[in-house]
N, C-alpha and C. Protein backbone atom coordinates (compact mmCIF):
# COMPACT_ATOMS: atom_id res chain seq x y z
N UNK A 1 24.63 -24.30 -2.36
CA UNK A 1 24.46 -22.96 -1.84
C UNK A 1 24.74 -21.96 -2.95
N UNK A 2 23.52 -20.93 -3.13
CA UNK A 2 23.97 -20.25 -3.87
C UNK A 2 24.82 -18.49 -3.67
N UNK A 3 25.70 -18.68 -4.08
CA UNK A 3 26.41 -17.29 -3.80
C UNK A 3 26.68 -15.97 -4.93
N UNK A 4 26.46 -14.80 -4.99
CA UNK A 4 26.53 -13.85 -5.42
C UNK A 4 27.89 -13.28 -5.61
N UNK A 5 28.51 -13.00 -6.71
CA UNK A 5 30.09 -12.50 -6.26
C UNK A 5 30.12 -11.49 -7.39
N UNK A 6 30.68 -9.54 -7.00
CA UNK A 6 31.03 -8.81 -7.64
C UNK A 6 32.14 -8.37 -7.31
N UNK A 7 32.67 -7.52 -8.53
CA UNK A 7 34.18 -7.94 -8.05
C UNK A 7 34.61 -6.17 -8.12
N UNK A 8 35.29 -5.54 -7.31
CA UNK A 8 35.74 -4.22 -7.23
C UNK A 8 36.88 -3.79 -6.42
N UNK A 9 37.39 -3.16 -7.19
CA UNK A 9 39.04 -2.60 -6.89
C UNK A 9 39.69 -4.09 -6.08
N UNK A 10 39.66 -5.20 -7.40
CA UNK A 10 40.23 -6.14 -6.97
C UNK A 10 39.88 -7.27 -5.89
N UNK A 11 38.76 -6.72 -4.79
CA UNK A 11 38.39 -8.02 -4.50
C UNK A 11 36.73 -8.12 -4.66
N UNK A 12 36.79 -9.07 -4.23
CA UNK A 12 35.29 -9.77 -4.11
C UNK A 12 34.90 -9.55 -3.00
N UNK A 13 33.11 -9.08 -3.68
CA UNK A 13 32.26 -8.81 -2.71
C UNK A 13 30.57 -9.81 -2.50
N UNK A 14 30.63 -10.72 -1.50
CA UNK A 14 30.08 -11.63 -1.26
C UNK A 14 29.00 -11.59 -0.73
N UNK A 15 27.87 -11.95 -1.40
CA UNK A 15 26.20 -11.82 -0.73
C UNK A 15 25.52 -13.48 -1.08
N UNK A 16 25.82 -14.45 0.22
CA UNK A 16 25.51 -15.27 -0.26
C UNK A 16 23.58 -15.27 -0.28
N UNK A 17 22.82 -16.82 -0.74
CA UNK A 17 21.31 -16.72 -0.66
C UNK A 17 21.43 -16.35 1.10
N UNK A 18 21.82 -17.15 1.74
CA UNK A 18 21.30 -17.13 3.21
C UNK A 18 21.33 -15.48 3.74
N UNK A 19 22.39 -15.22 3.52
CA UNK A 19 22.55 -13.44 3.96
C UNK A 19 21.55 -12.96 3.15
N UNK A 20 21.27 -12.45 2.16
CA UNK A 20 20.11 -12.28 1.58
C UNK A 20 18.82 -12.51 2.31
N UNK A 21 18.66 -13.52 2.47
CA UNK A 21 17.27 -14.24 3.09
C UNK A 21 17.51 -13.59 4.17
N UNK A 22 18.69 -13.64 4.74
CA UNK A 22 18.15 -13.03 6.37
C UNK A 22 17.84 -11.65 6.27
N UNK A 23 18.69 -10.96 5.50
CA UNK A 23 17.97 -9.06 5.51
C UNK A 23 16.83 -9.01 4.69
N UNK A 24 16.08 -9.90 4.19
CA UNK A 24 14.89 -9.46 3.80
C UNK A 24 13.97 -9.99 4.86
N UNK A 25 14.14 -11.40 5.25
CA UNK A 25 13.54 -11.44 6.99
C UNK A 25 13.32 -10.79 7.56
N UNK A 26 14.43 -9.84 8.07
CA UNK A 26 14.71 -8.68 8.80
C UNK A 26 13.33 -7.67 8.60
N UNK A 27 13.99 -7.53 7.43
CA UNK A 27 13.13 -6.31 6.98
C UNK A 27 11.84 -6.66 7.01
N UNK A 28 11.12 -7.79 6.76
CA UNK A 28 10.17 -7.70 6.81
C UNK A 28 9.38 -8.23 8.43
N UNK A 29 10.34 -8.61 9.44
CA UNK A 29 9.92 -8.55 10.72
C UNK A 29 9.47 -7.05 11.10
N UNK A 30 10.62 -6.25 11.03
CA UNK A 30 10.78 -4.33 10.96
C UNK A 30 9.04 -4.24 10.72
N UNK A 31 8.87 -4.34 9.14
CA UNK A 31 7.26 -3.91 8.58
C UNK A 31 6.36 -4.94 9.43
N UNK A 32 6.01 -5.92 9.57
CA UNK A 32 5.32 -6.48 10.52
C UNK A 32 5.03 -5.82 12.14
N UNK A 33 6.04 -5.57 12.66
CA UNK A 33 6.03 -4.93 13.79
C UNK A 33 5.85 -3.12 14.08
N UNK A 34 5.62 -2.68 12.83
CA UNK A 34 5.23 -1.45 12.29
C UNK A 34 6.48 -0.88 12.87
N UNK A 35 7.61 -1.10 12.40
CA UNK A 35 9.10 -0.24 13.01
C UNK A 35 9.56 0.29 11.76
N UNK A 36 8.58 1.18 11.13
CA UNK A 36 8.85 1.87 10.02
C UNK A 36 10.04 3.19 10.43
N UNK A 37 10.33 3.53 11.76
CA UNK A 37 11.68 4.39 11.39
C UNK A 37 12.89 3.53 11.76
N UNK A 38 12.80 2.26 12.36
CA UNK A 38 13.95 1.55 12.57
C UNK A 38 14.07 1.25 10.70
N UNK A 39 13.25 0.97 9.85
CA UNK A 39 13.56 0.14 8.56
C UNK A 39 14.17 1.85 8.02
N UNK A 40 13.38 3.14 8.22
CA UNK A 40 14.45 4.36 7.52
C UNK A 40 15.73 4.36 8.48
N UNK A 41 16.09 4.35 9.51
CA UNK A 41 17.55 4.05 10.13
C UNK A 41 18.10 3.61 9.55
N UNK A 42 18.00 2.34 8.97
CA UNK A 42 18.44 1.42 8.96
C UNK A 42 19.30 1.34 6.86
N UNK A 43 18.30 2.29 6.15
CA UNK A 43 18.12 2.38 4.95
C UNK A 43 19.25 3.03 4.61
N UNK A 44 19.55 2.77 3.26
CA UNK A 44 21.25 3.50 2.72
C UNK A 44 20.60 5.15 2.35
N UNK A 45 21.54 5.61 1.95
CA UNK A 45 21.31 7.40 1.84
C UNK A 45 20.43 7.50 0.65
N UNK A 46 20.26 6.89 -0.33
CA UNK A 46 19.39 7.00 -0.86
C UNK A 46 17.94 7.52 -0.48
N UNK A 47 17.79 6.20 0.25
CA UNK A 47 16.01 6.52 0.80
C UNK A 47 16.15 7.43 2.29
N UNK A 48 17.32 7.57 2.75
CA UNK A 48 17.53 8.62 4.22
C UNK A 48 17.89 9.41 3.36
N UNK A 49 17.80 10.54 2.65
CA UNK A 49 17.98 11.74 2.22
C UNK A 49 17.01 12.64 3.31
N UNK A 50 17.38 13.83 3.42
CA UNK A 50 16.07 14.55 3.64
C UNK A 50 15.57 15.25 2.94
N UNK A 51 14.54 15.10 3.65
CA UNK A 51 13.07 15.14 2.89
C UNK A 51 12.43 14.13 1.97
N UNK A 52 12.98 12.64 2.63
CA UNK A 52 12.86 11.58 2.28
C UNK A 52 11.53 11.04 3.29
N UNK A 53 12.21 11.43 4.16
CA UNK A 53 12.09 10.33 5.83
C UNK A 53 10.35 10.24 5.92
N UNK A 54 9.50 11.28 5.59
CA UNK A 54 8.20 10.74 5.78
C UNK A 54 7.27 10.44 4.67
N UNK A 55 8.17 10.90 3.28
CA UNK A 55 7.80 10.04 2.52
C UNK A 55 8.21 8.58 2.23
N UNK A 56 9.17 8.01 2.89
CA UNK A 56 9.34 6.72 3.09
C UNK A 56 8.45 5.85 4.04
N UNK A 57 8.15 6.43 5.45
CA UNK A 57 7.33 5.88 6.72
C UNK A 57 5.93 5.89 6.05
N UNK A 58 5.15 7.02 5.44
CA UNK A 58 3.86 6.85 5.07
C UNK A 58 3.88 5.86 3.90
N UNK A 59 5.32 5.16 2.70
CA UNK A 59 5.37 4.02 1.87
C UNK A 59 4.59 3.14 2.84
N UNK A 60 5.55 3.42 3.56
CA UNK A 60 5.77 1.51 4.21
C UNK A 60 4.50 1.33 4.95
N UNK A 61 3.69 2.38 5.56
CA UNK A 61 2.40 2.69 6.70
C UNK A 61 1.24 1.88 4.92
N UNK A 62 1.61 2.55 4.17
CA UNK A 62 0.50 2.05 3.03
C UNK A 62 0.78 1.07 3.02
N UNK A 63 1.85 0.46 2.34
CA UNK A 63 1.64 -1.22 1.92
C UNK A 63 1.49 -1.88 3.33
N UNK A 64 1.85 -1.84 4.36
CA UNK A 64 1.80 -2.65 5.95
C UNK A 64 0.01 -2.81 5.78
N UNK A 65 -0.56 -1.63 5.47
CA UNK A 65 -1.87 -1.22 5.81
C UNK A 65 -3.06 -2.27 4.28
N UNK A 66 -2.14 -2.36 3.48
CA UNK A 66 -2.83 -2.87 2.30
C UNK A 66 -2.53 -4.29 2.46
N UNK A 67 -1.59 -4.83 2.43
CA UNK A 67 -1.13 -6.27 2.15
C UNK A 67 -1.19 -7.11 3.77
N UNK A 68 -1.22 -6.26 4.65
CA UNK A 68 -0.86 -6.92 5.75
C UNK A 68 0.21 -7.73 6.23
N UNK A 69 0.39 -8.60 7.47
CA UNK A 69 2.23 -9.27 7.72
C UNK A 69 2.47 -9.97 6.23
N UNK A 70 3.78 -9.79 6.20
CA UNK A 70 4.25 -10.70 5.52
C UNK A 70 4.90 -11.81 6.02
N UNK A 71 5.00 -12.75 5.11
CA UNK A 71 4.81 -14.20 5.13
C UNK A 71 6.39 -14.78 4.73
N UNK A 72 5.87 -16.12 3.63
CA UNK A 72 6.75 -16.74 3.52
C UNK A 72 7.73 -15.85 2.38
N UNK A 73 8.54 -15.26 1.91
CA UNK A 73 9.38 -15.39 1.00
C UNK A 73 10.31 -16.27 0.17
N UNK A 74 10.09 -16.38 -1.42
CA UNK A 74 11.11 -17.13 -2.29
C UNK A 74 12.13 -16.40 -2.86
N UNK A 75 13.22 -16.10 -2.93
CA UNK A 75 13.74 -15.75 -3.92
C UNK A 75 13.60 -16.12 -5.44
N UNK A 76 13.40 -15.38 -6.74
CA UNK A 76 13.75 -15.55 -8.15
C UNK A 76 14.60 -15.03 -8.96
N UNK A 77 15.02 -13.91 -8.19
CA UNK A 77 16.34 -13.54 -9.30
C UNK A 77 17.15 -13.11 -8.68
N UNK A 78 18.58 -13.02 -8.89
CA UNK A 78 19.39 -11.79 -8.22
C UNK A 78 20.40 -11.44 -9.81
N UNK A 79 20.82 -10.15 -9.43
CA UNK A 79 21.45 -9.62 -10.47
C UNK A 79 22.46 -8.65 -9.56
N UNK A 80 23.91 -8.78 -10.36
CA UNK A 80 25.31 -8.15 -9.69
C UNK A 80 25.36 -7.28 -11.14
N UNK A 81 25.84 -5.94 -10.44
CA UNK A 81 25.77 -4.37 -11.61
C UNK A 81 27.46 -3.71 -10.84
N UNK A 82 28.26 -3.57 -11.38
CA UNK A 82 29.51 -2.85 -10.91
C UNK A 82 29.61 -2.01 -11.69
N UNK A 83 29.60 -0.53 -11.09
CA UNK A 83 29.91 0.56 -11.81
C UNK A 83 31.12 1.60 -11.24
N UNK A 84 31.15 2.85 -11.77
CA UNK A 84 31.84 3.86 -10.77
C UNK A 84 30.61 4.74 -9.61
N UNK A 85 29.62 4.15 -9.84
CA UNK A 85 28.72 4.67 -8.50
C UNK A 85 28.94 3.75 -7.22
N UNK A 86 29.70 2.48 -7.56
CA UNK A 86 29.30 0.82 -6.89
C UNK A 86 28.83 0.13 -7.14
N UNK A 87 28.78 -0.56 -6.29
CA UNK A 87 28.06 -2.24 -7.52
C UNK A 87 26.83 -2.53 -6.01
N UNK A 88 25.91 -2.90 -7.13
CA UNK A 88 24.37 -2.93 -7.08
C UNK A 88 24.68 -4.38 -7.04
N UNK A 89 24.16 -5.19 -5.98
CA UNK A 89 23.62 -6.53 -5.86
C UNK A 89 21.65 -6.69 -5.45
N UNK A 90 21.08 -6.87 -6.88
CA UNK A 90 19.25 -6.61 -6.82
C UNK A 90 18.80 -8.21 -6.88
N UNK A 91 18.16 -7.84 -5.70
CA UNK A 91 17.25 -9.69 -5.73
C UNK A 91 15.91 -9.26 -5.75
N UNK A 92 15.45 -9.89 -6.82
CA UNK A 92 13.38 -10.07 -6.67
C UNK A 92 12.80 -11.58 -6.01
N UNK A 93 12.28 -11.12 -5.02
CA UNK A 93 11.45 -12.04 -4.19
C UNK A 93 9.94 -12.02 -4.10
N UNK A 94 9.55 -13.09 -4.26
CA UNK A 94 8.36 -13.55 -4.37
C UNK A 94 7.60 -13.58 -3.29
N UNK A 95 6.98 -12.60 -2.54
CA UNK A 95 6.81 -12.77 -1.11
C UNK A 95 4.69 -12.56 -0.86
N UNK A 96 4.49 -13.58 0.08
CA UNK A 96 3.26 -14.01 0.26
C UNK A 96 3.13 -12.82 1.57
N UNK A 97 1.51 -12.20 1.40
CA UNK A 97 0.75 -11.10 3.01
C UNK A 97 -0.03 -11.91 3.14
N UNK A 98 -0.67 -11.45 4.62
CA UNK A 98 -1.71 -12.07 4.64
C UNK A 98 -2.52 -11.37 3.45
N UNK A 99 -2.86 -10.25 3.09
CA UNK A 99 -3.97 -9.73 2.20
C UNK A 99 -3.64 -10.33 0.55
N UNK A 100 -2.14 -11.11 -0.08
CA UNK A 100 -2.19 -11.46 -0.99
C UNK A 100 -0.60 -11.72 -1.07
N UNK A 101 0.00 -11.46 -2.79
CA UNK A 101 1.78 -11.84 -2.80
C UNK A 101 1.80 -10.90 -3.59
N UNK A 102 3.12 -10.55 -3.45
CA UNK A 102 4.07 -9.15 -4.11
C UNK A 102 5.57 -9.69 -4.28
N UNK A 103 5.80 -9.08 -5.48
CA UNK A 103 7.12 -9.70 -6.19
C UNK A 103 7.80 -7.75 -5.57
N UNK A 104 8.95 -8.25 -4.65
CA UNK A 104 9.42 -6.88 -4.00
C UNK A 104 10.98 -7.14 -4.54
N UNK A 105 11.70 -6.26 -4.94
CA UNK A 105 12.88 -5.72 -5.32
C UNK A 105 13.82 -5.37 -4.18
N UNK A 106 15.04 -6.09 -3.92
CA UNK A 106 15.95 -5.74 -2.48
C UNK A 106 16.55 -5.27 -3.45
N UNK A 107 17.27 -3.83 -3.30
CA UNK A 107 19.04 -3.74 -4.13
C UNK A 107 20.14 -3.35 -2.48
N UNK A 108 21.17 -3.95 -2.49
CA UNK A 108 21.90 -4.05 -1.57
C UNK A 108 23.38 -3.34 -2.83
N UNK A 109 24.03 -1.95 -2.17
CA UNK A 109 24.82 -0.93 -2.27
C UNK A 109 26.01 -0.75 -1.62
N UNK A 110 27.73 -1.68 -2.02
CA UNK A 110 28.18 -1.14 -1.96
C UNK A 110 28.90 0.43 -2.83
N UNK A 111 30.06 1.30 -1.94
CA UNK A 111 30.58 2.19 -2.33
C UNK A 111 31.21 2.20 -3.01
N UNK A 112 31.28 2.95 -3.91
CA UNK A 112 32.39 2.57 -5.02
C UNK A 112 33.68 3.23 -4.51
N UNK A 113 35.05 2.36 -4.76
CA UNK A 113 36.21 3.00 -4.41
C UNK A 113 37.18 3.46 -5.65
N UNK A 114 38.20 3.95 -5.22
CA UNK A 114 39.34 4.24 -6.00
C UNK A 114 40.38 3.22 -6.08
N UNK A 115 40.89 2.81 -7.23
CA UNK A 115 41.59 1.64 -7.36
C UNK A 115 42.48 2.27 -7.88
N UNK A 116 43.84 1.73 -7.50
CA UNK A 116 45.34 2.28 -7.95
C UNK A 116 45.91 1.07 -8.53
């Protein structure tokens, strides 16, 4: 099993493959089922900013509309980044549409804290 571990204000923060696999599942059940404001709900403040929100829904309305459901997913990389913004856990997955495959970028965001 492979597991992900970054480490901040002392402990460890754990993203194993399976958790992974399941929120990109997720996510891509969400785009399949065209629940493009459950996937902005659902999104860190980054992409929920406003004056985000319908330039994110018309993203996701394009690629849903170009590539069609998505399929099987592989994982190929993941990469752990700890900073004073938080630590960035980024996986690239190899993921099959019906209209073709797209190598898609997850980054998963915790907060960065204050350590004494």
């Amino acid at each position: 099993m492979l597991t992900f571990y970054a480490w901040q204000c002392g402990s460890a923060i754990v993203l194993s493959r399976g958790s992974a696999n399941s929120a990109v599942r997720h996510f891509h059940q969400e785009l399949n089922d065209n629940q493009y404001e459950q996937i902005y709900l659902e999104a860190s403040e980054g992409f929920s900013e406003e004056g985000k929100h319908v330039e994110l829904v018309k993203f996701l309305e394009a690629i849903h509309t170009k590539l069609g459901n998505a399929g099987a997913e592989r994982l190929l990389n993941a990469t752990v980044n700890a900073g004073t913004d938080g630590t960035f856990v980024t996986t690239e997955y190899d993921t099959t549409f019906a209209g073709g495959s797209a190598i898609e970028t997850f980054t998963w965001v915790t907060s960065s804290c204050l350590c004494k």
